[in-house]
Protein backbone atom coordinates (compact mmCIF):
# COMPACT_ATOMS: atom_id res chain seq x y z
CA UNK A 1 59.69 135.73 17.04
CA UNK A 2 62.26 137.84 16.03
CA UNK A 3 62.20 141.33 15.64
CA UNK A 4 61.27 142.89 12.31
CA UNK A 5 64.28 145.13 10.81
CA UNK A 6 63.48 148.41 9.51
CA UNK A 7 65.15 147.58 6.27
CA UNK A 8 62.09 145.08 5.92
CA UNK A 9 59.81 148.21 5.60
CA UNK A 10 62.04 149.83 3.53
CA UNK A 11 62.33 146.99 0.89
CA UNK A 12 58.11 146.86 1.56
CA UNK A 13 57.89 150.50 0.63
CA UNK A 14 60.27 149.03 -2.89
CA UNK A 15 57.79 146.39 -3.90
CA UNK A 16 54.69 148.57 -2.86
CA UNK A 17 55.54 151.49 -5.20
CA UNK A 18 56.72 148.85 -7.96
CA UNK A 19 53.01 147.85 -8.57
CA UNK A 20 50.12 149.75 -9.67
CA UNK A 21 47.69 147.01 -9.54
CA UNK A 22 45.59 147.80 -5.71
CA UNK A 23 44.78 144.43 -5.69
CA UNK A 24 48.91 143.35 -5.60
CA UNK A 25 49.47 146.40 -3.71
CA UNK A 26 46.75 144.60 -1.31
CA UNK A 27 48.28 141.24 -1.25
CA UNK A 28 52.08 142.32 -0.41
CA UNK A 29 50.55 144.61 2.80
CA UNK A 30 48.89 141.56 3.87
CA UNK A 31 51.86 139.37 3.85
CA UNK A 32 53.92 141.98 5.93
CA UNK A 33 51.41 142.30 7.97
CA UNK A 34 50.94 138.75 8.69
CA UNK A 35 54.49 138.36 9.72
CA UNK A 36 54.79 141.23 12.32
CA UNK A 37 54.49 140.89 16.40
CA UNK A 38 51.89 142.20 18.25
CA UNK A 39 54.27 145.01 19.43
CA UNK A 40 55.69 145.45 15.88
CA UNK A 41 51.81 145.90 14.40
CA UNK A 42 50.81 149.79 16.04
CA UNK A 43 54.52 151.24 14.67
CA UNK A 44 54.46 149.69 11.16
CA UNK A 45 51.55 150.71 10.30
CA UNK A 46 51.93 154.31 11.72
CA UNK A 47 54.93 154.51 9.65
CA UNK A 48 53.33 153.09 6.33
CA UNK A 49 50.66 155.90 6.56
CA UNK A 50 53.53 158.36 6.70
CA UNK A 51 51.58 160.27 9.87
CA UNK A 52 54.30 158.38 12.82
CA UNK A 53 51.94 159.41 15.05
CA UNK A 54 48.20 158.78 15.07
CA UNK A 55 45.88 161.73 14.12
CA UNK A 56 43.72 161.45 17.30
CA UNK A 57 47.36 162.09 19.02
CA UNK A 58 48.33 165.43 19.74
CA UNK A 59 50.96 165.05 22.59
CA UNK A 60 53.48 163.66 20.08
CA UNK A 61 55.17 166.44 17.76
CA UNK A 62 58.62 165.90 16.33
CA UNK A 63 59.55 169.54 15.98
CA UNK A 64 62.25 168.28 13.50
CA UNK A 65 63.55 171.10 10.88
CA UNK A 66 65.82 170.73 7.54
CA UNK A 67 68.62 172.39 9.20
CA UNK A 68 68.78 170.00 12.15
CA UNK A 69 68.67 167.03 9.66
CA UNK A 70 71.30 167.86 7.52
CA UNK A 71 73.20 168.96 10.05
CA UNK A 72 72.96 165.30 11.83
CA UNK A 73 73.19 163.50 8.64
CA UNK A 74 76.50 165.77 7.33
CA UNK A 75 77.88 164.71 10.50
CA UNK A 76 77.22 160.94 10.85
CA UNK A 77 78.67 158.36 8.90
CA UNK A 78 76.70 154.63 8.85
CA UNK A 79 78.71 152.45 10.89
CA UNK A 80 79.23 149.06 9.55
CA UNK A 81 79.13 147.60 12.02
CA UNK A 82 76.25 147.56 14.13
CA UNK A 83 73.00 145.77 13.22
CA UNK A 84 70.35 147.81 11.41
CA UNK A 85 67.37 149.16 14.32
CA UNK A 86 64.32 147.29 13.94
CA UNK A 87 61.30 148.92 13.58
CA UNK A 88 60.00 149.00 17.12
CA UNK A 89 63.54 150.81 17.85
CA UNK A 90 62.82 153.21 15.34
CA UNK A 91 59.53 153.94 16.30
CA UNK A 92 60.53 154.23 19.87
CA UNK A 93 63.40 156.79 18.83
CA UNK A 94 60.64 159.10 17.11
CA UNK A 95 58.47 158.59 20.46
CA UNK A 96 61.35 159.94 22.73
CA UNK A 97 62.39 162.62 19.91
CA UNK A 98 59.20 163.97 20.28
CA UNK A 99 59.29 164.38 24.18
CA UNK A 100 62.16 166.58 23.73
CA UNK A 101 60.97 170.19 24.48
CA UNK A 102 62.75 173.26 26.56
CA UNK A 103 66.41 174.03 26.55
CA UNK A 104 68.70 171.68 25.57
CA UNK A 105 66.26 169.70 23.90
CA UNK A 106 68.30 170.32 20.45
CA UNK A 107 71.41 169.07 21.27
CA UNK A 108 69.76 165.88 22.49
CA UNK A 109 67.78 165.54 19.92
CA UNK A 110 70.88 165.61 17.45
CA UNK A 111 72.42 163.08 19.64
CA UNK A 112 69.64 160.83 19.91
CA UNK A 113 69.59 161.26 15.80
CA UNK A 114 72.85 160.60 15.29
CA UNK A 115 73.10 157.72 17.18
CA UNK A 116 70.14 156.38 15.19
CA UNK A 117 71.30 157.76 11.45
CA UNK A 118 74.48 155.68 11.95
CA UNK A 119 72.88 152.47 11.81
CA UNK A 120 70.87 153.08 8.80
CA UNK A 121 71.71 152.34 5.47
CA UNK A 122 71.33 155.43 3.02
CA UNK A 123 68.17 154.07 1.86
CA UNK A 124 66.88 153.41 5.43
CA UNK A 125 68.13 157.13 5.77
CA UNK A 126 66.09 158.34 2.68
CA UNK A 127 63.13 157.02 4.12
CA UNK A 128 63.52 157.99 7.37
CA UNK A 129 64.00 161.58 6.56
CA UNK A 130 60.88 161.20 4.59
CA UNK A 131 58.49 160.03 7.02
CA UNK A 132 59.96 162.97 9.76
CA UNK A 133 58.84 165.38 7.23
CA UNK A 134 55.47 163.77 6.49
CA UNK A 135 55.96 162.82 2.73
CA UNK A 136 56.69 158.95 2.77
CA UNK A 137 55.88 158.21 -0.49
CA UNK A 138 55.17 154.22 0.48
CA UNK A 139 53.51 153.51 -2.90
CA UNK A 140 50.35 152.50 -0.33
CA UNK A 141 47.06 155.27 0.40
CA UNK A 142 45.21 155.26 3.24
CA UNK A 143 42.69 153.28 1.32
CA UNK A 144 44.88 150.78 0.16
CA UNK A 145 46.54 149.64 3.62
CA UNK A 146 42.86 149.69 5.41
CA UNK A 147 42.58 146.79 2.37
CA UNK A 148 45.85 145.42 3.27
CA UNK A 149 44.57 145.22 7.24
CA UNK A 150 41.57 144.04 6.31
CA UNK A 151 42.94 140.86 4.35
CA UNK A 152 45.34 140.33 6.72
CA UNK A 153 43.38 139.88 9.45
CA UNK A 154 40.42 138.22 7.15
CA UNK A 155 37.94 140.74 8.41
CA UNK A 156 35.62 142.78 6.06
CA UNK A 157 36.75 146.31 5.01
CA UNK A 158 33.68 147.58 5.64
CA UNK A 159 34.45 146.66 9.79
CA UNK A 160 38.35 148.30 9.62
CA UNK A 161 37.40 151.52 8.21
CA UNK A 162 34.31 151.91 10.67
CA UNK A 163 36.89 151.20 13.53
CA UNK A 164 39.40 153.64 12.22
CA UNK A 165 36.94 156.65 11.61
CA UNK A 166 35.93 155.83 14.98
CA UNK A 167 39.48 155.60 17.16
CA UNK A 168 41.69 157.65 14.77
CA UNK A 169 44.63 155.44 15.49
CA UNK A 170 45.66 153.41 12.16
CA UNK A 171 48.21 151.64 14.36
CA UNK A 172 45.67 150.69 16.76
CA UNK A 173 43.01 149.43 14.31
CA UNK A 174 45.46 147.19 12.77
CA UNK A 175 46.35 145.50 16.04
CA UNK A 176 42.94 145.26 17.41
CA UNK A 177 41.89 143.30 13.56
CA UNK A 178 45.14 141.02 13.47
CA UNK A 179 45.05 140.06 17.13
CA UNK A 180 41.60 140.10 17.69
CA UNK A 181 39.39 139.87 14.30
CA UNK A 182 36.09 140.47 14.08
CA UNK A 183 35.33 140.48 17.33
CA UNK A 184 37.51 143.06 18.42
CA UNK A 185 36.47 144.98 15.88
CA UNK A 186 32.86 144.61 16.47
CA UNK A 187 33.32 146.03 20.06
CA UNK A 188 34.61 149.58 18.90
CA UNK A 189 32.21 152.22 19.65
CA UNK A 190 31.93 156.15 19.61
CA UNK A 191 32.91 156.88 23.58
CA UNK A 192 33.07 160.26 25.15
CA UNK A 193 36.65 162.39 25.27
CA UNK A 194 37.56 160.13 22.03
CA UNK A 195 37.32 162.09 18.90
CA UNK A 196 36.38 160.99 15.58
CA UNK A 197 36.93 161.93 12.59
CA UNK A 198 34.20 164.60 10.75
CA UNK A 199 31.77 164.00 7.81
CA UNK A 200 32.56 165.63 4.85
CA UNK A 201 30.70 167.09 1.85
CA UNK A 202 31.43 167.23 -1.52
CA UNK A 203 31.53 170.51 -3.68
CA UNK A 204 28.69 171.95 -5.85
CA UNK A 205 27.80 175.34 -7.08
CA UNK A 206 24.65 174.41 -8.97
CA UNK A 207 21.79 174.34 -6.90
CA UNK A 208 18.96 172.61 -9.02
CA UNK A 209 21.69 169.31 -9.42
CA UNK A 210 21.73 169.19 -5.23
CA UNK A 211 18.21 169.42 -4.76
CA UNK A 212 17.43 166.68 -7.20
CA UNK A 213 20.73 164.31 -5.94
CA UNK A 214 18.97 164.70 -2.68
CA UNK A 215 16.05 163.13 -4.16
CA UNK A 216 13.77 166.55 -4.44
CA UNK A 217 13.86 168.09 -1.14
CA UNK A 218 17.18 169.12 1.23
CA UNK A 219 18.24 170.79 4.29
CA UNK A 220 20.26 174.13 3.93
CA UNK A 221 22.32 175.32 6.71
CA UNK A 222 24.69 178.33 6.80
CA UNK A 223 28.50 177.52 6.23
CA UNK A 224 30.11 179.38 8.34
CA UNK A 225 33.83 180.52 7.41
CA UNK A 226 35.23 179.18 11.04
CA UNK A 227 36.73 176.02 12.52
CA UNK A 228 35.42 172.64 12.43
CA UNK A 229 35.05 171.55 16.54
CA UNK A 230 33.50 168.66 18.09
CA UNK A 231 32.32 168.92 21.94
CA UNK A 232 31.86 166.47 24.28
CA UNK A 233 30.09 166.19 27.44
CA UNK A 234 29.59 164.83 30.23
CA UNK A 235 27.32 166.78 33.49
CA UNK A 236 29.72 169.90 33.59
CA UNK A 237 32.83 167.92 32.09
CA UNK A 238 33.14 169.53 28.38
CA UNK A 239 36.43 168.90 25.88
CA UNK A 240 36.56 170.53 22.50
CA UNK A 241 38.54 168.92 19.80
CA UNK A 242 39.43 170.43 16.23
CA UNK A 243 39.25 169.05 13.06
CA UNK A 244 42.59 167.07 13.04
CA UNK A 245 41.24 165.76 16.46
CA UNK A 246 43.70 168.22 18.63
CA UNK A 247 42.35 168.91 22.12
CA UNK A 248 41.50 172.59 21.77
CA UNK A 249 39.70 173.04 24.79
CA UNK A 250 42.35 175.32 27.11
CA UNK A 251 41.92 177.43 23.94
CA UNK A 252 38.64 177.98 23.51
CA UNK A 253 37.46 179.23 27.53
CA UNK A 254 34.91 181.05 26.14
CA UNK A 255 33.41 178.08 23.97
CA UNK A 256 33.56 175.89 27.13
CA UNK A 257 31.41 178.02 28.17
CA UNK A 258 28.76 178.33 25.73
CA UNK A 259 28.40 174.57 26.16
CA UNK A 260 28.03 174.98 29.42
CA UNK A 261 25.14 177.70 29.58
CA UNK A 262 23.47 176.55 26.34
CA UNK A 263 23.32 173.20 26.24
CA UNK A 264 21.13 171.23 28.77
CA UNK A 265 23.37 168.55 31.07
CA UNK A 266 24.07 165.38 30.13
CA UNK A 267 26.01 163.31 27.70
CA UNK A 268 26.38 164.38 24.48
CA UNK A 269 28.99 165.07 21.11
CA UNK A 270 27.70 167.81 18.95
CA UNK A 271 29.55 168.61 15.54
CA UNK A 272 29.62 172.57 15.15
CA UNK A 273 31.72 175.37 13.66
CA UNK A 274 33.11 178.57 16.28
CA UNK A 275 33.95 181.66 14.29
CA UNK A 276 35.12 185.06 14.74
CA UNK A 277 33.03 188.29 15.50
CA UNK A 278 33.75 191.39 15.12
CA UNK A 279 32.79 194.30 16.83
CA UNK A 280 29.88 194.66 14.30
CA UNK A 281 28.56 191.04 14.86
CA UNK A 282 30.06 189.85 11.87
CA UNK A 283 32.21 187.27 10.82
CA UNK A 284 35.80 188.30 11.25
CA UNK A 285 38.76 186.80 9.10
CA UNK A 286 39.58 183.18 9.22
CA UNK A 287 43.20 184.23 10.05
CA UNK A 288 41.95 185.83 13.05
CA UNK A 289 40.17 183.14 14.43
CA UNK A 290 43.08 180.97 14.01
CA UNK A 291 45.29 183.44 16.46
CA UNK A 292 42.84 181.27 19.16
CA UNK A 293 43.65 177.56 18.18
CA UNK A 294 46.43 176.54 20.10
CA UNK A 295 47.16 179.07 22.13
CA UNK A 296 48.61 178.65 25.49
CA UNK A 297 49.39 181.82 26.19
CA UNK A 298 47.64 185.03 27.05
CA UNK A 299 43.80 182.92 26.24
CA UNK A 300 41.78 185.57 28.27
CA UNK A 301 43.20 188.62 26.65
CA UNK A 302 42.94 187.10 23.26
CA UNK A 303 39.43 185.58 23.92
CA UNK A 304 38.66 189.60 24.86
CA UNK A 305 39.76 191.04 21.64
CA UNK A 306 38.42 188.11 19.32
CA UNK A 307 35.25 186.49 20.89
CA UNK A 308 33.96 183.65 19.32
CA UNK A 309 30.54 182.03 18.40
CA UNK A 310 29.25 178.85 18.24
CA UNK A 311 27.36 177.21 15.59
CA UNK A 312 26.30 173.67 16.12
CA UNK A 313 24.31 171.75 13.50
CA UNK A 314 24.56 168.37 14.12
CA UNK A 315 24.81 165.17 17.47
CA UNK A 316 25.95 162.38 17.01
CA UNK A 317 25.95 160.23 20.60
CA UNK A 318 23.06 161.44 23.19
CA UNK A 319 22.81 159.42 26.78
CA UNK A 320 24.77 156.23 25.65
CA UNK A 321 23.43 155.97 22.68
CA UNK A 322 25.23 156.22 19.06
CA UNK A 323 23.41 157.99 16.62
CA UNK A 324 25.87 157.85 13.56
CA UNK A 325 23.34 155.33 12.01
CA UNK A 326 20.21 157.87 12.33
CA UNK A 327 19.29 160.01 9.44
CA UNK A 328 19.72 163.44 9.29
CA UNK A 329 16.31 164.81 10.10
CA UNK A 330 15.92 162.54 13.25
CA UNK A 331 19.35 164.24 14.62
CA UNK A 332 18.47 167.21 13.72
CA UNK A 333 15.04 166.80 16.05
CA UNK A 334 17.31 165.44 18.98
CA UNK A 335 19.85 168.47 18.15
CA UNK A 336 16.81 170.67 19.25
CA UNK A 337 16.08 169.21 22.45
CA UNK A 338 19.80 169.81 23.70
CA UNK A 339 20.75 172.88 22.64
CA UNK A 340 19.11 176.47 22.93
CA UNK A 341 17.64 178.10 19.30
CA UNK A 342 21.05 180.69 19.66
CA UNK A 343 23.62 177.89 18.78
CA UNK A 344 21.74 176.04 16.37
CA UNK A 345 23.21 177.06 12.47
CA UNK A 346 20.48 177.97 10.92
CA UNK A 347 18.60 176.33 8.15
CA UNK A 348 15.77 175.74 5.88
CA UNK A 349 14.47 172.64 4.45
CA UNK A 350 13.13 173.15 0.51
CA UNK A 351 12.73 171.69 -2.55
CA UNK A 352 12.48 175.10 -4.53
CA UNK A 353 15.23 176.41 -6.36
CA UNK A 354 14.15 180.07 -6.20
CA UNK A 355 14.01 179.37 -2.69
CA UNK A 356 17.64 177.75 -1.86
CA UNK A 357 19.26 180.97 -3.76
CA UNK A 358 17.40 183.24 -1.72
CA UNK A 359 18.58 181.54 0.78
CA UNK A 360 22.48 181.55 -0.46
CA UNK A 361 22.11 184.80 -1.05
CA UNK A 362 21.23 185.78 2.64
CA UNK A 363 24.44 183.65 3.87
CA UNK A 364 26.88 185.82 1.78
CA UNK A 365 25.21 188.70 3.10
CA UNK A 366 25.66 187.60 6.41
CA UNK A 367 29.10 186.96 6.06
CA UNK A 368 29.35 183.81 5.61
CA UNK A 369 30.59 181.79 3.05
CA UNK A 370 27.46 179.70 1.61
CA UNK A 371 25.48 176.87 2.01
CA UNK A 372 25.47 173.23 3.29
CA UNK A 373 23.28 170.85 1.84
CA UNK A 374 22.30 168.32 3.91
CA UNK A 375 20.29 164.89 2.39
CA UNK A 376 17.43 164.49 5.07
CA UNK A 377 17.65 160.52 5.19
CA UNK A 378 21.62 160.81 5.32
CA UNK A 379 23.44 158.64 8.09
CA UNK A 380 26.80 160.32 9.95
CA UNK A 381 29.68 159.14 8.26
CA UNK A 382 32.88 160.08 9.95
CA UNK A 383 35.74 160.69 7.69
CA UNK A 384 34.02 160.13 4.40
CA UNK A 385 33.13 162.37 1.97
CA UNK A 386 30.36 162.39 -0.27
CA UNK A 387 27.41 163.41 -2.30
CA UNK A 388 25.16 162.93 1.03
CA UNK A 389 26.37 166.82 1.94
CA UNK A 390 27.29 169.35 -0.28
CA UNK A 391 29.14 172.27 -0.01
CA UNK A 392 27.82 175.25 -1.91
CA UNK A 393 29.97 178.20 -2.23
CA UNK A 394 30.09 181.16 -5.11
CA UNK A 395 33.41 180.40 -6.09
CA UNK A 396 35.73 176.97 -6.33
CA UNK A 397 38.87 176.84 -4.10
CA UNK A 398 41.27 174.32 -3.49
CA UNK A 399 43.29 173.20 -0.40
CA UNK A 400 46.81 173.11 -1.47
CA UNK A 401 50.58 172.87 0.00
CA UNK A 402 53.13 175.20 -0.61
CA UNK A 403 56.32 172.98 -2.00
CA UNK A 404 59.00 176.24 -2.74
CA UNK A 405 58.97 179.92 -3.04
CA UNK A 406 60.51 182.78 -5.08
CA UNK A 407 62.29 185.88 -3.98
CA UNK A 408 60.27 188.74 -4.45
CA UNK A 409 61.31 191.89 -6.56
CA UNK A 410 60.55 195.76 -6.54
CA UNK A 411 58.10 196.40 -3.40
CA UNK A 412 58.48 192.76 -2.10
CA UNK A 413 61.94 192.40 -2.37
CA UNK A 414 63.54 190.76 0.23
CA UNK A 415 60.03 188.82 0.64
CA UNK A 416 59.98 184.94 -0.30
CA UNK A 417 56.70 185.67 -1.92
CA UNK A 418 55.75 183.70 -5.35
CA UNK A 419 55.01 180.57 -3.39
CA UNK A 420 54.44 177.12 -5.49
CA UNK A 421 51.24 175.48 -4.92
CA UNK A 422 50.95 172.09 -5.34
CA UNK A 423 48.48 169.02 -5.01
CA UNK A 424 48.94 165.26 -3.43
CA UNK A 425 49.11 162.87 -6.09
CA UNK A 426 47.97 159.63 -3.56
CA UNK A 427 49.19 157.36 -6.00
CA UNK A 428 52.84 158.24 -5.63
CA UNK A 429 52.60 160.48 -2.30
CA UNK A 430 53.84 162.91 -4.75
CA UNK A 431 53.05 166.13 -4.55
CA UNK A 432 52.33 167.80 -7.93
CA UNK A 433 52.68 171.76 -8.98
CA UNK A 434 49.75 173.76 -10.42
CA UNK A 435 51.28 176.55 -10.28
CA UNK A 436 52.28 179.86 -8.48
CA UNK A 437 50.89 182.95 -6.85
CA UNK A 438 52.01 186.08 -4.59
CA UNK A 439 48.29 187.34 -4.56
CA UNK A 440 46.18 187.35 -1.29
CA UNK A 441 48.62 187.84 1.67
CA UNK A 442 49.16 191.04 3.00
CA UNK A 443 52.63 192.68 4.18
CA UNK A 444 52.66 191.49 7.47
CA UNK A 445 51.80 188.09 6.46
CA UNK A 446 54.47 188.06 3.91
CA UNK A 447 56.40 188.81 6.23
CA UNK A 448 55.51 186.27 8.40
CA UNK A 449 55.43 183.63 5.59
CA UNK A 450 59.01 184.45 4.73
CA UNK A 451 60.31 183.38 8.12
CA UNK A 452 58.30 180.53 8.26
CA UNK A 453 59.41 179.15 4.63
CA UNK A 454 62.79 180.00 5.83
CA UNK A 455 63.30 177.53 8.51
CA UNK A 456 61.20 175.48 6.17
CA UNK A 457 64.14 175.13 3.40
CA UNK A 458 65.43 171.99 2.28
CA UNK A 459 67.54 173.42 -0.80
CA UNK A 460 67.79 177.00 -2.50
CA UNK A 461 69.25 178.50 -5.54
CA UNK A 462 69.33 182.09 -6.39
CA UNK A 463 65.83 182.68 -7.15
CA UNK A 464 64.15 180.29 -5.26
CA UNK A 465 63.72 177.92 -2.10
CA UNK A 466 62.58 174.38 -1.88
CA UNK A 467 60.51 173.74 1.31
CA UNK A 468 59.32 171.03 3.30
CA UNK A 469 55.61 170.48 2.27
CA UNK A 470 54.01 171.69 5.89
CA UNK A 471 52.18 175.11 5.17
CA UNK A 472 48.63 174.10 3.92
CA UNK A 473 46.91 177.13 1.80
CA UNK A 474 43.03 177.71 0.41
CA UNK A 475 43.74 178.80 -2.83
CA UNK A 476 40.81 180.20 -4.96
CA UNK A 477 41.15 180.43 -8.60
CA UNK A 478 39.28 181.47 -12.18
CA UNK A 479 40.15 177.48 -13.56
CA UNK A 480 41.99 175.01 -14.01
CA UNK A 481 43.73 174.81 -17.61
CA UNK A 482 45.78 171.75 -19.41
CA UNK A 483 49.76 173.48 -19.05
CA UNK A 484 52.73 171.30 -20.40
CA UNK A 485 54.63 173.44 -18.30
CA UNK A 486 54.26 171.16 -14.93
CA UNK A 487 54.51 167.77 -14.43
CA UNK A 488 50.45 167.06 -12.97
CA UNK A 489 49.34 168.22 -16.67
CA UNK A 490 47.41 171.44 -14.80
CA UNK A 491 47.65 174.85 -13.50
CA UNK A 492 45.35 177.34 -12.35
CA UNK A 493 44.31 180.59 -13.63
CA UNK A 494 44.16 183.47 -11.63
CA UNK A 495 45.29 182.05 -8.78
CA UNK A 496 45.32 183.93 -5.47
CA UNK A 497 45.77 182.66 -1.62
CA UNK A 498 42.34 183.30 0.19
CA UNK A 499 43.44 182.16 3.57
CA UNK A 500 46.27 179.83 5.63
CA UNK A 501 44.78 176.76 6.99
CA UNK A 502 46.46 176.38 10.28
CA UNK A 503 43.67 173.38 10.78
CA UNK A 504 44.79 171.27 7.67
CA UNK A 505 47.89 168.87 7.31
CA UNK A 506 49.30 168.30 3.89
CA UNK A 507 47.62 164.89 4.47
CA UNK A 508 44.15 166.49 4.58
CA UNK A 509 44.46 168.82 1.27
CA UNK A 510 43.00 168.26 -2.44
CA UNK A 511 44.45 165.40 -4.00
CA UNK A 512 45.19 165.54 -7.84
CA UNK A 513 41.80 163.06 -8.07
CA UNK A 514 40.28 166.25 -7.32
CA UNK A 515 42.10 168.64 -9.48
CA UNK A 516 40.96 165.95 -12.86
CA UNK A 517 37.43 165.76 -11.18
CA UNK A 518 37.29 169.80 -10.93
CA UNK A 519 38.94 169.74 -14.35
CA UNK A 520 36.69 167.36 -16.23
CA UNK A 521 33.34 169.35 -14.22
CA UNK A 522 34.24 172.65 -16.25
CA UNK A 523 33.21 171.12 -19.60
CA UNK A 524 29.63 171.06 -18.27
CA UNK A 525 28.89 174.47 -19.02
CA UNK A 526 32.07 174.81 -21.62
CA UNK A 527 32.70 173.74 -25.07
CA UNK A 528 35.99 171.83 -25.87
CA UNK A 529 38.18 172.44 -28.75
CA UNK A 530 37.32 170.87 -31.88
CA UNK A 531 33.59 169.72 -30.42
């Protein structure tokens, strides 16, 4: 079989964002999908999602800026006449880009560019450049190309999402389904040192509706303003992996070690939260507890100055055996036998309202910032989000990406510091202003911001810059309000930046499905005009 141009995904990515209609959208990924090689399966895919590399991946980084791609694409002009790359010779460029680190590394990686940008067609080019920066606009959601797997391979969705919640590789789902069906499919299972993905909640902030949604009676646990981790272990083997399923255990010595002391041997994955303490015993800053993710460098002096603590509240494999299928109160039971009362979050289970605010009450005074609500006969469902948690916080905020930023005047001159916030439309992969703030950062982290924005920039004028969307913010705000002024129909009032979310890609912020949902929720307890 011949190999599969990269002009073929390019004129897929056409006909794909020509349609509205899922189930068309459906049909035309299964006939690409169909027609690919075994080798050819893992890539495409990859690169339809728009994430090149699979989430559960972390020793792939491009490490590509604006400057360097201009600079490459300025500089080299599409020769004629060589054949256009396939896509396994795309892919393959990306995958040796990315194992360019260390001195030298950007001159090769301009050649290796170069090389690469000459044999592609402007809009092989446009695409290209799109995917590097992780806004492909395909025309296909996640949801929509697990569809498209599953009718190419005639397996049931149900089977392909299971398998990709479980392996975080999108590439490798879709080969394991088209070569191997059902079968192959079947066979996935949680395994140790593999992460998977974590179960979400939904928002709420009324009590009483939770309580009854969890059919009279729930679980409350603290929610703890820290980092999502999942550990794994195995006798004294222990790896700790963050919510985007990075490896986070030469990090975190000091969590390692928690395990280790309060958890009895054996094999287990527990799903907890670390945060940082202060001096006081309370929680410190979720900017400050970030300073530990990902560090390489000078661990034991940092672990010294911001210790962390470990919260786990639920298991999810114990001794060989999967417990994702288990409700909640069984795991919780199991939870107990494994780990010491210190780590456990901690947690009531009530039906009364008075009750569950008490309880609220004493998390915010604790530090922390509310409640989870946990439904007692709820399954684990990696990935997915829905109404069998809840999260239940004082005030609403919003996970948004920073798309440009204005120049600051009078004390912050000098300061890129009005930054534009804006949501994911999935539809389009577009992403969609609500507005702007400079409220919440302080002058170091303007600072900071600026720099970072800066080698960010993919166009300026005199006011403002355009940036790459990369830099993922928690944005809390009054509400949202219908404004002609920006294309998504929305902005926010009052808005001001509550914290960066070094844990969050763009891929994993609010979505404009949650901006109308937030939207429409408001009218609840407000009148509308003319009603």
């Amino acid at each position: 079989m011949s190999e599969t141009r990269f002009s073929s995904l390019v004129d897929l990515c056409t006909r794909l964002q020509s349609t509205k209609k899922r189930t068309e959208k459906r049909s035309i990924l299964a006939e690409f999908l169909r027609r690919l090689s075994k080798h050819e399966i893992s890539p495409a895919v990859l690169l339809l999602a728009g994430s090149v590399f699979a989430e559960s991946d972390d020793s792939h980084v491009l490490q590509i800026g604006g400057s360097l791609l201009s600079k490459v694409m300025h500089r080299n002009s599409v020769d004629r006449t060589t054949q256009s790359p396939s896509i396994s010779e795309v892919y393959a460029t990306l995958e040796s880009l990315s194992r360019l680190v260390g001195n030298g590394s950007r001159k090769k990686k301009e050649q290796l560019l170069g090389s690469l940008f000459r044999r592609l067609e402007p809009d092989e080019s446009d695409l290209l450049v799109r995917l590097i920066f992780g806004e492909p606009r395909t025309g296909v959601a996640e949801g929509i190309l697990l569809e498209g797997i599953a009718g190419a391979s005639e397996t049931s969705i149900a089977l392909v999402t299971r398998a990709s919640m479980l392996i975080g590789d999108l590439g490798r789902v879709a080969e394991l389904a088209l070569t191997g069906g059902t079968g192959s499919l079947e066979q996935v299972r949680l395994e140790l040192f593999r992460p998977v993905k974590p179960m979400l909640a939904e928002m709420s902030y009324d009590l009483a509706e939770v309580i009854s949604s969890h059919g009279g009676s729930t679980a409350l646990e603290f929610k703890f303003d820290g980092a999502r981790v999942q550990v794994h272990r195995d006798a004294r083997a222990v790896r700790l992996y963050s919510r985007r399923l990075s490896d986070v255990t030469d990090s975190l010595p000091d969590v390692v070690e928690t395990v280790l002391q309060k958890t009895r041997p054996g094999r287990f994955i527990l799903d907890g939260e670390v945060v940082a303490i202060g001096a006081n015993n309370r929680p410190l800053p979720f900017q400050d507890l970030m300073r530990r993710f990902g560090r390489v460098h000078e661990v034991p002096l940092l672990a010294d100055r911001i210790p962390l603590q470990l919260h786990v509240f639920d298991i999810i494999y114990l001794e060989d055996r999967e417990l994702l299928k288990e409700e909640y109160a069984s795991r919780r039971q199991l939870l107990e036998t494994v780990c010491e009362q210190e780590i456990l979050a901690t947690r009531t289970v009530t039906g009364a309202i008075e009750e569950a605010q008490q309880f609220l009450e004493k998390a915010i005074d604790a530090g922390h910032e509310g409640l989870m609500a946990k439904r007692l006969d709820s399954d684990y469902s990696p990935g997915i989000r829905g109404k069998k948690w809840f999260k239940v916080k004082p005030a609403e905020t919003l996970d948004l990406v920073i798309v440009g930023a204005d120049w600051g005047y009078g004390r912050r001159i000098g300061w890129l510091s009005n930054y534009h916030l804006a949501a994911l439309d999935r539809d389009t992969g577009e992403y969609m202003m609500l507005g702007k703030t400079f409220k919440g950062l302080t002058d170091e982290e303007f600072i900071t911001m600026t720099e970072r924005l800066k080698s960010l920039k993919t166009d300026e004028n005199e006011y403002s810059v355009i940036v790459e969307p990369s830099v993922v913010v928690e944005v809390g705000f009054n509400e949202i309000q219908r404004s002609p002024r920006y294309k998504s129909g929305f902005a926010l009032r009052f808005a001001r930046i509550t914290r960066i979310r070094e844990d969050k890609s763009p891929q994993d912020t609010d979505d404009m499905g949650k901006v109308r949902h937030l939207y429409e929720s408001q009218f609840r307890y407000k009148s509308r005009v003319g009603r």
